[in-house]
C-alpha atoms as a PDB file:
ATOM      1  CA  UNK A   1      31.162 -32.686   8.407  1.00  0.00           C
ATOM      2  CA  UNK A   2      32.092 -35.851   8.613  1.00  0.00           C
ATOM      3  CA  UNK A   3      34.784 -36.182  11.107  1.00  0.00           C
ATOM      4  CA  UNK A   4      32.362 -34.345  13.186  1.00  0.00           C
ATOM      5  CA  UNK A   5      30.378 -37.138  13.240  1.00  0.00           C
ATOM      6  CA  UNK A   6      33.122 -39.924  13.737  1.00  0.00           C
ATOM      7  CA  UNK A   7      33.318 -37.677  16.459  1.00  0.00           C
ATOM      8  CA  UNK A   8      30.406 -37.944  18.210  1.00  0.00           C
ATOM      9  CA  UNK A   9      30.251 -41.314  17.614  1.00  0.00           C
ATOM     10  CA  UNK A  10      33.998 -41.726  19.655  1.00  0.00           C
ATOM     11  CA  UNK A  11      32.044 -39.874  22.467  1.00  0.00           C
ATOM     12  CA  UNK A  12      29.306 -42.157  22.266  1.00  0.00           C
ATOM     13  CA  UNK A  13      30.897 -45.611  22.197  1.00  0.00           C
ATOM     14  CA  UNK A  14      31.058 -46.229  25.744  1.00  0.00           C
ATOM     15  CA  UNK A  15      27.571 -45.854  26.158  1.00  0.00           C
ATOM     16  CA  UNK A  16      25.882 -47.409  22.921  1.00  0.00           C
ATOM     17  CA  UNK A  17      25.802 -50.693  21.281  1.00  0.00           C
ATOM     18  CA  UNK A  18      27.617 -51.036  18.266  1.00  0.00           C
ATOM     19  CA  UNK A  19      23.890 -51.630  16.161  1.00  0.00           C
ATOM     20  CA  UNK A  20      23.096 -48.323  18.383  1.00  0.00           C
ATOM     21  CA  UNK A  21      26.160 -46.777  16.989  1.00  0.00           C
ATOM     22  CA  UNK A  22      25.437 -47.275  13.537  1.00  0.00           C
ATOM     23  CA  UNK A  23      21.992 -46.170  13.419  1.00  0.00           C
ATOM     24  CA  UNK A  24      23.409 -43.002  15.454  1.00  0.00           C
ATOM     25  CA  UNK A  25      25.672 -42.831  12.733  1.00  0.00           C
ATOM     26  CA  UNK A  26      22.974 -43.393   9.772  1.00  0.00           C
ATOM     27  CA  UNK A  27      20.908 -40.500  11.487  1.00  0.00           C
ATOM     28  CA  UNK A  28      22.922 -37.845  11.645  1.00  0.00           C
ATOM     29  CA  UNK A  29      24.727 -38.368   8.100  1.00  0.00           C
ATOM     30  CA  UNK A  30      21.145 -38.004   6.553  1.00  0.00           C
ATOM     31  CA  UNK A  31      19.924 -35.549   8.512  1.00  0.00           C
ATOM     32  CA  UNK A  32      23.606 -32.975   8.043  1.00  0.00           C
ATOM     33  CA  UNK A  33      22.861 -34.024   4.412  1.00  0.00           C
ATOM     34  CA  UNK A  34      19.570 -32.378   4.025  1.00  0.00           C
ATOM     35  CA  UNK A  35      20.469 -29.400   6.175  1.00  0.00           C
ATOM     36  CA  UNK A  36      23.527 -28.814   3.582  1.00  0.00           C
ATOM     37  CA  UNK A  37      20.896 -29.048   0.828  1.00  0.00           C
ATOM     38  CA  UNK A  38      18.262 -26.993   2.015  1.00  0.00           C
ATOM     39  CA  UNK A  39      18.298 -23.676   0.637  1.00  0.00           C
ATOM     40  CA  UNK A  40      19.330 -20.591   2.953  1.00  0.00           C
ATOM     41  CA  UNK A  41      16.463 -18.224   4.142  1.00  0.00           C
ATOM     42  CA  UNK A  42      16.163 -15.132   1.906  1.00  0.00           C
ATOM     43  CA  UNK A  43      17.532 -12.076   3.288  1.00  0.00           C
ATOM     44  CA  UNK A  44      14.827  -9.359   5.143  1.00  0.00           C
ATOM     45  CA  UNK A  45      14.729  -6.873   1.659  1.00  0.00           C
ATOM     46  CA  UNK A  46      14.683  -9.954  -0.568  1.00  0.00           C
ATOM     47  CA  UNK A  47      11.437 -11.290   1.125  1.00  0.00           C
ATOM     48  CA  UNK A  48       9.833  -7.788   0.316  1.00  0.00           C
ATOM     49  CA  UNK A  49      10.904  -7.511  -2.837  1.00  0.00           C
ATOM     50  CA  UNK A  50       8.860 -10.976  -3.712  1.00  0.00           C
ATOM     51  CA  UNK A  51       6.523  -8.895  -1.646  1.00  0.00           C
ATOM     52  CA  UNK A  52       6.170  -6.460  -3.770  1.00  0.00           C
ATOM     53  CA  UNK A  53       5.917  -8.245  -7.139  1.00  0.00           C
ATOM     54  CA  UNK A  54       3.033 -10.212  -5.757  1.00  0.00           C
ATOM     55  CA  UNK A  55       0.773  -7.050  -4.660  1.00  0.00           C
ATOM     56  CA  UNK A  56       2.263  -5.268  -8.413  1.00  0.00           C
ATOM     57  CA  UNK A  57       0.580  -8.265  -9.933  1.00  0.00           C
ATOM     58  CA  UNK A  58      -2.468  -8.537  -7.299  1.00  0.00           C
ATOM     59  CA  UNK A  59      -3.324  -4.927  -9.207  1.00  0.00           C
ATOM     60  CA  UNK A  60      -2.198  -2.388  -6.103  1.00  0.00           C
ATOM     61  CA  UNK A  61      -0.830   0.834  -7.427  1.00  0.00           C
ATOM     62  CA  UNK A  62       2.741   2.473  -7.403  1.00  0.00           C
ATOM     63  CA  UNK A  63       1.577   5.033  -4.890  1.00  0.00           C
ATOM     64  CA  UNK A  64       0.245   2.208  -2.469  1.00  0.00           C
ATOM     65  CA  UNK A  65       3.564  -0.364  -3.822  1.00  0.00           C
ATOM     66  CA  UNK A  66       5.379   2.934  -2.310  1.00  0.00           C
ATOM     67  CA  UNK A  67       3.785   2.876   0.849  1.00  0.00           C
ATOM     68  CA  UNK A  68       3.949  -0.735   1.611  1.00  0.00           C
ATOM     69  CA  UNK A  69       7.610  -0.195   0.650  1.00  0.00           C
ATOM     70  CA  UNK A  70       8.806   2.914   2.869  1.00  0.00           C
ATOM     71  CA  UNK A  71       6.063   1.081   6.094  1.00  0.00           C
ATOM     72  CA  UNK A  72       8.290  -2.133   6.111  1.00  0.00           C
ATOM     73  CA  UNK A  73      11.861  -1.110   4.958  1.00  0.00           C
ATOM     74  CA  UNK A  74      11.249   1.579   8.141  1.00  0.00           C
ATOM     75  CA  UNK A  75      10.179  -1.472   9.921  1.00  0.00           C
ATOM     76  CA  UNK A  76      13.182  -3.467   8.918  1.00  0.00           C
ATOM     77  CA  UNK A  77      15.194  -0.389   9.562  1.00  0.00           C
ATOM     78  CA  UNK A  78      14.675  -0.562  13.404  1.00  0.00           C
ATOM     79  CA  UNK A  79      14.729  -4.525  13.532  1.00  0.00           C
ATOM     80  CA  UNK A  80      17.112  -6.429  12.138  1.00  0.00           C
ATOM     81  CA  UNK A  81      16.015  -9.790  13.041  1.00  0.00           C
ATOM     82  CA  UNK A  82      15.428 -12.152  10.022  1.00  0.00           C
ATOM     83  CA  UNK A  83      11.612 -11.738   9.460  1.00  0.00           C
ATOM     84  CA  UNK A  84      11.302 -15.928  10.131  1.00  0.00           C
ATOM     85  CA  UNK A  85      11.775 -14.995  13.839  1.00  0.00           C
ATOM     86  CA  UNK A  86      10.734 -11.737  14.633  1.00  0.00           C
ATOM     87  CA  UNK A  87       8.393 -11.513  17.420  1.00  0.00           C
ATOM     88  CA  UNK A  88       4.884 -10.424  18.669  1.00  0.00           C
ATOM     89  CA  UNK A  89       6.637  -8.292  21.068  1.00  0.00           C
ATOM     90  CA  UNK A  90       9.070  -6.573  18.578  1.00  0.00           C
ATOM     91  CA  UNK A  91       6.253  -5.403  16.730  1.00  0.00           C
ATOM     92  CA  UNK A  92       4.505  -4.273  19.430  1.00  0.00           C
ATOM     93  CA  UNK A  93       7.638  -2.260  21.155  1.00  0.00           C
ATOM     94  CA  UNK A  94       7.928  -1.214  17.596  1.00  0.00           C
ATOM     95  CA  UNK A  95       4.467   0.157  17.123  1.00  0.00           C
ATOM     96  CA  UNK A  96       4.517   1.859  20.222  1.00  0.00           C
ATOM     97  CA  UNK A  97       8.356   3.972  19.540  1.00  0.00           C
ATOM     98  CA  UNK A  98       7.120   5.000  16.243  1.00  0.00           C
ATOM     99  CA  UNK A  99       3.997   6.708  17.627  1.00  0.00           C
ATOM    100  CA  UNK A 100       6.076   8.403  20.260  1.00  0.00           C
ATOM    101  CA  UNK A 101       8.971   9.723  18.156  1.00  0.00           C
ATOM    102  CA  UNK A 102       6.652  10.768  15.273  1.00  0.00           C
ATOM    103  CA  UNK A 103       3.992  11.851  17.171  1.00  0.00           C
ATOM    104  CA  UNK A 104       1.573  10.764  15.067  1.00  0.00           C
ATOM    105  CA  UNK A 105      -2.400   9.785  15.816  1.00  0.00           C
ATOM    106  CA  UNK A 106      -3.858   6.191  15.963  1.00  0.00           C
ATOM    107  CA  UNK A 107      -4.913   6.079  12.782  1.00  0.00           C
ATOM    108  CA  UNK A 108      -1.670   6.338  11.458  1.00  0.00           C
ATOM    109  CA  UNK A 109       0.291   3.965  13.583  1.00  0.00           C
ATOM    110  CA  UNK A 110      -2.693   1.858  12.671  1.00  0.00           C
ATOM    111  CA  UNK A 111      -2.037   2.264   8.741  1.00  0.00           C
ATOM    112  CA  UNK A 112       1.375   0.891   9.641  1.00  0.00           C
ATOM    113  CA  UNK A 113       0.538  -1.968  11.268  1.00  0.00           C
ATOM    114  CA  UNK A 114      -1.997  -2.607   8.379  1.00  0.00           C
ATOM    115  CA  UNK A 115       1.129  -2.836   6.052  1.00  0.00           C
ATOM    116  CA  UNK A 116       3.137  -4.495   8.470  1.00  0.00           C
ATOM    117  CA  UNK A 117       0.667  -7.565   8.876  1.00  0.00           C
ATOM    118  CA  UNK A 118      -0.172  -7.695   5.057  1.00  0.00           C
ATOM    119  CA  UNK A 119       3.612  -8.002   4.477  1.00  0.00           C
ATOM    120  CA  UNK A 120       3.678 -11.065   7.473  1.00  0.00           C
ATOM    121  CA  UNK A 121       0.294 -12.283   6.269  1.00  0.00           C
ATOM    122  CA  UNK A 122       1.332 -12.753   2.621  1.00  0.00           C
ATOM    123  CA  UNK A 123       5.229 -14.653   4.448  1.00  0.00           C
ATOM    124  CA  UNK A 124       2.609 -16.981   6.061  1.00  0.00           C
ATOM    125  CA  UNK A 125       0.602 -17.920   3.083  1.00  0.00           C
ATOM    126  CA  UNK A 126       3.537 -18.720   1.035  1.00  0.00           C
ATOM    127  CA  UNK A 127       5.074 -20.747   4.104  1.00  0.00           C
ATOM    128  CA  UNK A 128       8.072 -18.542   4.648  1.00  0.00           C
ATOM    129  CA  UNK A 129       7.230 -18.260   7.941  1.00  0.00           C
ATOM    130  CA  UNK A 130       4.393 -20.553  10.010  1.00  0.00           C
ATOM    131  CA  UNK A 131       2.574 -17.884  11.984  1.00  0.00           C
ATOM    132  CA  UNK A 132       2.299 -14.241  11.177  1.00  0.00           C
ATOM    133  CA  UNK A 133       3.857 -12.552  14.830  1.00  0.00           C
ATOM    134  CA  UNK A 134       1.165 -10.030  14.008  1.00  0.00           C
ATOM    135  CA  UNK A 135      -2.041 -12.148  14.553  1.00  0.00           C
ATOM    136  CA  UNK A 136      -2.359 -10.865  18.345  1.00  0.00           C
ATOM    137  CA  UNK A 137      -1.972  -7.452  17.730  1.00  0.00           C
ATOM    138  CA  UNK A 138      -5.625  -6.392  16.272  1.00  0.00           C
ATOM    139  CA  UNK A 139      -6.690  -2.865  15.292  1.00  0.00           C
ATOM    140  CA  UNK A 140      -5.829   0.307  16.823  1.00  0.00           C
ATOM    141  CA  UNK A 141      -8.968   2.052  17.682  1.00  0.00           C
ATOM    142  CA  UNK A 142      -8.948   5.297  16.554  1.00  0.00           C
ATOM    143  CA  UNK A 143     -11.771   8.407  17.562  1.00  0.00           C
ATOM    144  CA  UNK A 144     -14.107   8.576  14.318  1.00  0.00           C
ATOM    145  CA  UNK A 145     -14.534  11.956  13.708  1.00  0.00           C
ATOM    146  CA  UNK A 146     -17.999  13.065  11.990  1.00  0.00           C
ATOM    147  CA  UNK A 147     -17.072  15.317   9.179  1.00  0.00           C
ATOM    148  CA  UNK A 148     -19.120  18.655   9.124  1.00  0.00           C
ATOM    149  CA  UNK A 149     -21.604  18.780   5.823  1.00  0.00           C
ATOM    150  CA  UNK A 150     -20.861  21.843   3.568  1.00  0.00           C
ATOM    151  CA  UNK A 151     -23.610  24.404   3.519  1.00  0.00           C
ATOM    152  CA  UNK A 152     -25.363  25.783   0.162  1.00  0.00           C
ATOM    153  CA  UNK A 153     -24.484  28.872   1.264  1.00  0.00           C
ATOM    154  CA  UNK A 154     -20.198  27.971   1.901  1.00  0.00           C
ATOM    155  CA  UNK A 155     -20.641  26.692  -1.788  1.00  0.00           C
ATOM    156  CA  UNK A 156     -22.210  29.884  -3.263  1.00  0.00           C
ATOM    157  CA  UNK A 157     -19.185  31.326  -1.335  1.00  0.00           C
ATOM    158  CA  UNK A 158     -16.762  29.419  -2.989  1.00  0.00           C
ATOM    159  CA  UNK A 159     -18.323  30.249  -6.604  1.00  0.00           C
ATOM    160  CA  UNK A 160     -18.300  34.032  -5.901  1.00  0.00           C
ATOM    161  CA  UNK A 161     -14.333  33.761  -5.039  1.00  0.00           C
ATOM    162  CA  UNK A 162     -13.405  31.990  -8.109  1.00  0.00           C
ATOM    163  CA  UNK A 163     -11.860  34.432 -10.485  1.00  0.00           C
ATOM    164  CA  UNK A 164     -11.912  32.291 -13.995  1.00  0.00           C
ATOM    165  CA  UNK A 165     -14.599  30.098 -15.282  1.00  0.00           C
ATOM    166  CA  UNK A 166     -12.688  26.871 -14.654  1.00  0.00           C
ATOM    167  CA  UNK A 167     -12.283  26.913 -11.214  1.00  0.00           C
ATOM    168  CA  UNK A 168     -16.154  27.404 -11.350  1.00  0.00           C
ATOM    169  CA  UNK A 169     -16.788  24.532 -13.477  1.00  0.00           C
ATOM    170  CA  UNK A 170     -14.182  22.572 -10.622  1.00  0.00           C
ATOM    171  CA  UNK A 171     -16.085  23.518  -8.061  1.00  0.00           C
ATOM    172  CA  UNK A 172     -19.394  22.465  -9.246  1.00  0.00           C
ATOM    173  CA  UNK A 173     -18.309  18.658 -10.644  1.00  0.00           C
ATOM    174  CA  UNK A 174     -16.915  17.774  -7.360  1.00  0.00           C
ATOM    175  CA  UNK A 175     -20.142  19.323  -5.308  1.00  0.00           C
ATOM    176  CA  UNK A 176     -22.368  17.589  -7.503  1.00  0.00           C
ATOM    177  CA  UNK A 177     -20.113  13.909  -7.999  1.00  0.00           C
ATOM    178  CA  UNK A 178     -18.467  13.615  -4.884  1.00  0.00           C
ATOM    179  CA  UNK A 179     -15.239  12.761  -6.921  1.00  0.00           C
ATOM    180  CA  UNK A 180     -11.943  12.822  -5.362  1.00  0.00           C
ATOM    181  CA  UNK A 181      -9.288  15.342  -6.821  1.00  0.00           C
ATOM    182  CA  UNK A 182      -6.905  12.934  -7.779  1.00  0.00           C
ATOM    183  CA  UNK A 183     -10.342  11.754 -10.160  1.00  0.00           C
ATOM    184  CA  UNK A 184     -10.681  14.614 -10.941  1.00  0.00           C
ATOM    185  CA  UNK A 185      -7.676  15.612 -12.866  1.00  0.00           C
ATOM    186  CA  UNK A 186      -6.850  12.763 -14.904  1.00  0.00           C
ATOM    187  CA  UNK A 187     -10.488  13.081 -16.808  1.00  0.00           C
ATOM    188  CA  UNK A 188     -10.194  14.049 -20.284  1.00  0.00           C
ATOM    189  CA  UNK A 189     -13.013  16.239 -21.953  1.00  0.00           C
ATOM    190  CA  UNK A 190     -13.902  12.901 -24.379  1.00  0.00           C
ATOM    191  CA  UNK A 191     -14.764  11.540 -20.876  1.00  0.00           C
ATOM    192  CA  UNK A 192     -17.949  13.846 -20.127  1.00  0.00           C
ATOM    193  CA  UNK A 193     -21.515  12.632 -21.552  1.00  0.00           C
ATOM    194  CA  UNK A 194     -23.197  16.200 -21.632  1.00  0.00           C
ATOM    195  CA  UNK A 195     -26.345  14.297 -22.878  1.00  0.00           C
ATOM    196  CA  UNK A 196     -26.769  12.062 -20.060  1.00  0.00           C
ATOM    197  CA  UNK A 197     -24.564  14.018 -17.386  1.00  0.00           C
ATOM    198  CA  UNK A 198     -22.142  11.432 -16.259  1.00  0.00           C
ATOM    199  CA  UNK A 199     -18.611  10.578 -16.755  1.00  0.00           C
ATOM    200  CA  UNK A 200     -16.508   8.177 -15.820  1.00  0.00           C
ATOM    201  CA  UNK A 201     -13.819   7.783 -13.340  1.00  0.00           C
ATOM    202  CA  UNK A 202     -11.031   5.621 -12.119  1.00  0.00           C
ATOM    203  CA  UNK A 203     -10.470   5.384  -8.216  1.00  0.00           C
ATOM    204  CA  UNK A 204      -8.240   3.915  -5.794  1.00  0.00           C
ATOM    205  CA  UNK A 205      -6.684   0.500  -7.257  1.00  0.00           C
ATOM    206  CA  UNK A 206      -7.975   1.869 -10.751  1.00  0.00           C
ATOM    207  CA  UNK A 207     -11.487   0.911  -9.542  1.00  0.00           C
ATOM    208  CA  UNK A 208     -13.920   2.137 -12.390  1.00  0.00           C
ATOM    209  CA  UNK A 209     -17.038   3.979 -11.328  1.00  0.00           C
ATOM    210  CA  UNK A 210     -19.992   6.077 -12.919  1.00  0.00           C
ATOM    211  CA  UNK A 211     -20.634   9.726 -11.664  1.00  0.00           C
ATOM    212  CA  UNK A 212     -23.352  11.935 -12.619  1.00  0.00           C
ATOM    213  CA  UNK A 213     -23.392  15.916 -12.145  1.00  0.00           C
ATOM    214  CA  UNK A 214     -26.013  18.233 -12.122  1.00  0.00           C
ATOM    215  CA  UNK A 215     -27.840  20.748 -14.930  1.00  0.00           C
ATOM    216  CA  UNK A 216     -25.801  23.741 -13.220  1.00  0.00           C
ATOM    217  CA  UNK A 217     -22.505  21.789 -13.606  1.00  0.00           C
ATOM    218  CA  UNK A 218     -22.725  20.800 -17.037  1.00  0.00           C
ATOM    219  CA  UNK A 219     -23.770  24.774 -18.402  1.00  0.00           C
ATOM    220  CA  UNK A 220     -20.321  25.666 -16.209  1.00  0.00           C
ATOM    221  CA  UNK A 221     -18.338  22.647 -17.886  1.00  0.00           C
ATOM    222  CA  UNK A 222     -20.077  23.482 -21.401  1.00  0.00           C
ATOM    223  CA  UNK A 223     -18.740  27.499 -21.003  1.00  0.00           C
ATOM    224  CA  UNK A 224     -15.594  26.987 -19.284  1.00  0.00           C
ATOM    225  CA  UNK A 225     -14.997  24.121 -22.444  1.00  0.00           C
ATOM    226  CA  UNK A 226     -16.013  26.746 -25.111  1.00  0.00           C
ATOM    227  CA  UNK A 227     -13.865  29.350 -23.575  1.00  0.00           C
ATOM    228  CA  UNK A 228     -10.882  27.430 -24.399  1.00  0.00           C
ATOM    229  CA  UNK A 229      -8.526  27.621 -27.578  1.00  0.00           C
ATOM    230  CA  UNK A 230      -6.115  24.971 -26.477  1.00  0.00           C
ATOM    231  CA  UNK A 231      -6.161  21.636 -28.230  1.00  0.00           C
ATOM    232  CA  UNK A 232      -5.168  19.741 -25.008  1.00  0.00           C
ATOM    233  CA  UNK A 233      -7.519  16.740 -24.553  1.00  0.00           C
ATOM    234  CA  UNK A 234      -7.262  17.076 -20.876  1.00  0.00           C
ATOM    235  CA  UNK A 235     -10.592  18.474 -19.256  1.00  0.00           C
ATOM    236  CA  UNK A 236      -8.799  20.802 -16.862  1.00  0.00           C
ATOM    237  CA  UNK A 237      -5.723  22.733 -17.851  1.00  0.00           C
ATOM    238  CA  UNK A 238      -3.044  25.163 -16.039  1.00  0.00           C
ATOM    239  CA  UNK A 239      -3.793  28.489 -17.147  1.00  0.00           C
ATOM    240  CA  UNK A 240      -0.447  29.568 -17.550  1.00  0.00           C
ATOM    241  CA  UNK A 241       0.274  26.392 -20.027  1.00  0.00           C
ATOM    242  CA  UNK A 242      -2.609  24.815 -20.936  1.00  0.00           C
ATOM    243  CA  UNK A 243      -0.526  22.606 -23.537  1.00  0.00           C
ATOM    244  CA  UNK A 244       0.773  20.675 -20.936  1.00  0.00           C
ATOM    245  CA  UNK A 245      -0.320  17.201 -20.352  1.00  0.00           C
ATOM    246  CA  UNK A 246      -2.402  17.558 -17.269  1.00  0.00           C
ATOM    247  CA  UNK A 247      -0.968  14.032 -15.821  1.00  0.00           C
ATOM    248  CA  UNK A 248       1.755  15.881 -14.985  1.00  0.00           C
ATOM    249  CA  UNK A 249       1.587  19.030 -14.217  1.00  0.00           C
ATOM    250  CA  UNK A 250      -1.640  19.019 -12.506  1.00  0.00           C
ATOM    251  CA  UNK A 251      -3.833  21.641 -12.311  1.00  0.00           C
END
């Protein structure tokens, strides 16, 4: 590195002074010295994987950690550019070849760009990079679709086509909570209050909420509960083997 610069300063003779010279020389020894010192840029994966232990320890769930994880290595998959100077316009030409060869709605390209821009967001906070190249590209509006209500009469339907007494007792606690499924099936029967109606149940980014269910739920809950000779603690079992931990085999 050196001779490099006894190099430059041959080049440079004719056309500095000597005091010129040696400051020219002072310069660009310190300056080669710090760039030799500085530490390289991590590599496109290693940046996610820091990524990814900051949002494990911000609380986020494996199934969303898996997400953010398949939206960017895909990402990185299609652009190999080191993430410090990827562009606006990358992302964009990305964005717009992922909707085409998927053929996928708004609303899904614009869950991607949602992970995309947390991913350059966080890189900005922790100044690995100084601006996010996502800042200029702002939601994808999507059609919002109003959801039809179900009738009394579609549920009455539903009870009369359930064969067993559980899938009765399922159908009324999700009428009468509005619970998701995924709620649904990791409640354990110590989790039901029969006395005041209500259980408890852990949502998206193990958010904890209180449910209540109605008079005609509970008498379902209470029969389909009685019916049982299983000692699983899990509130709704497989019929075929209701021994096994409902966690993992689901309903």
């Amino acid at each position: 590195m050196k001779e490099l610069v006894f190099e430059v300063l041959n080049d440079m003779a004719e056309e500095l002074t000597v005091a010129q010279l040696r400051k020219l020389q002072e310069v660009l020894l310190k300056r080669l010295e710090e760039k030799e010192t500085q530490p390289k840029p991590a590599r496109n994966e290693e940046y996610l994987e820091m990524f990814m232990h900051a949002k494990r320890i911000e609380g986020c769930s494996e199934r969303t950690l898996a997400y953010y994880g398949s939206s960017i290595r895909h990402f990185f998959s299609q652009i190999e550019t080191p993430v410090r100077r990827i562009t606006t316009d990358q992302v964009r030409a990305y964005l717009t070849a992922y909707q085409k060869i998927n053929n996928c709605g708004k609303s899904t390209v614009d869950n991607i760009r949602r992970n995309i821009s947390s991913f350059f967001s966080w890189l900005e906070e922790e100044d690995h990079i100084l601006k996010s190249p996502l800042r200029r590209i702002h939601k994808i509006k999507t059609k919002i679709t109003v959801k039809e209500v179900i009738s009394d009469e579609d549920i009455e339907r539903l009870r009369d086509s359930c064969e067993v007494m559980r899938d009765v007792a399922i159908i009324d606690l999700l009428y009468s909570t509005g619970m998701r499924v995924g709620e649904l099936v990791n409640l354990d029967i110590e989790d039901i209050n029969f006395e005041e109606r209500e259980c408890i149940v852990y949502g998206k980014g193990e958010k904890e909420r209180r449910v209540y269910f109605d008079a005609k739920a509970k008498l379902h809950l209470q029969n389909y509960i009685n019916s049982r000779t299983d000692d699983n603690p899990a509130l709704f079992v497989t019929l075929d083997k209701p021994w096994l931990n409902h966690k993992t085999c689901g309903i």
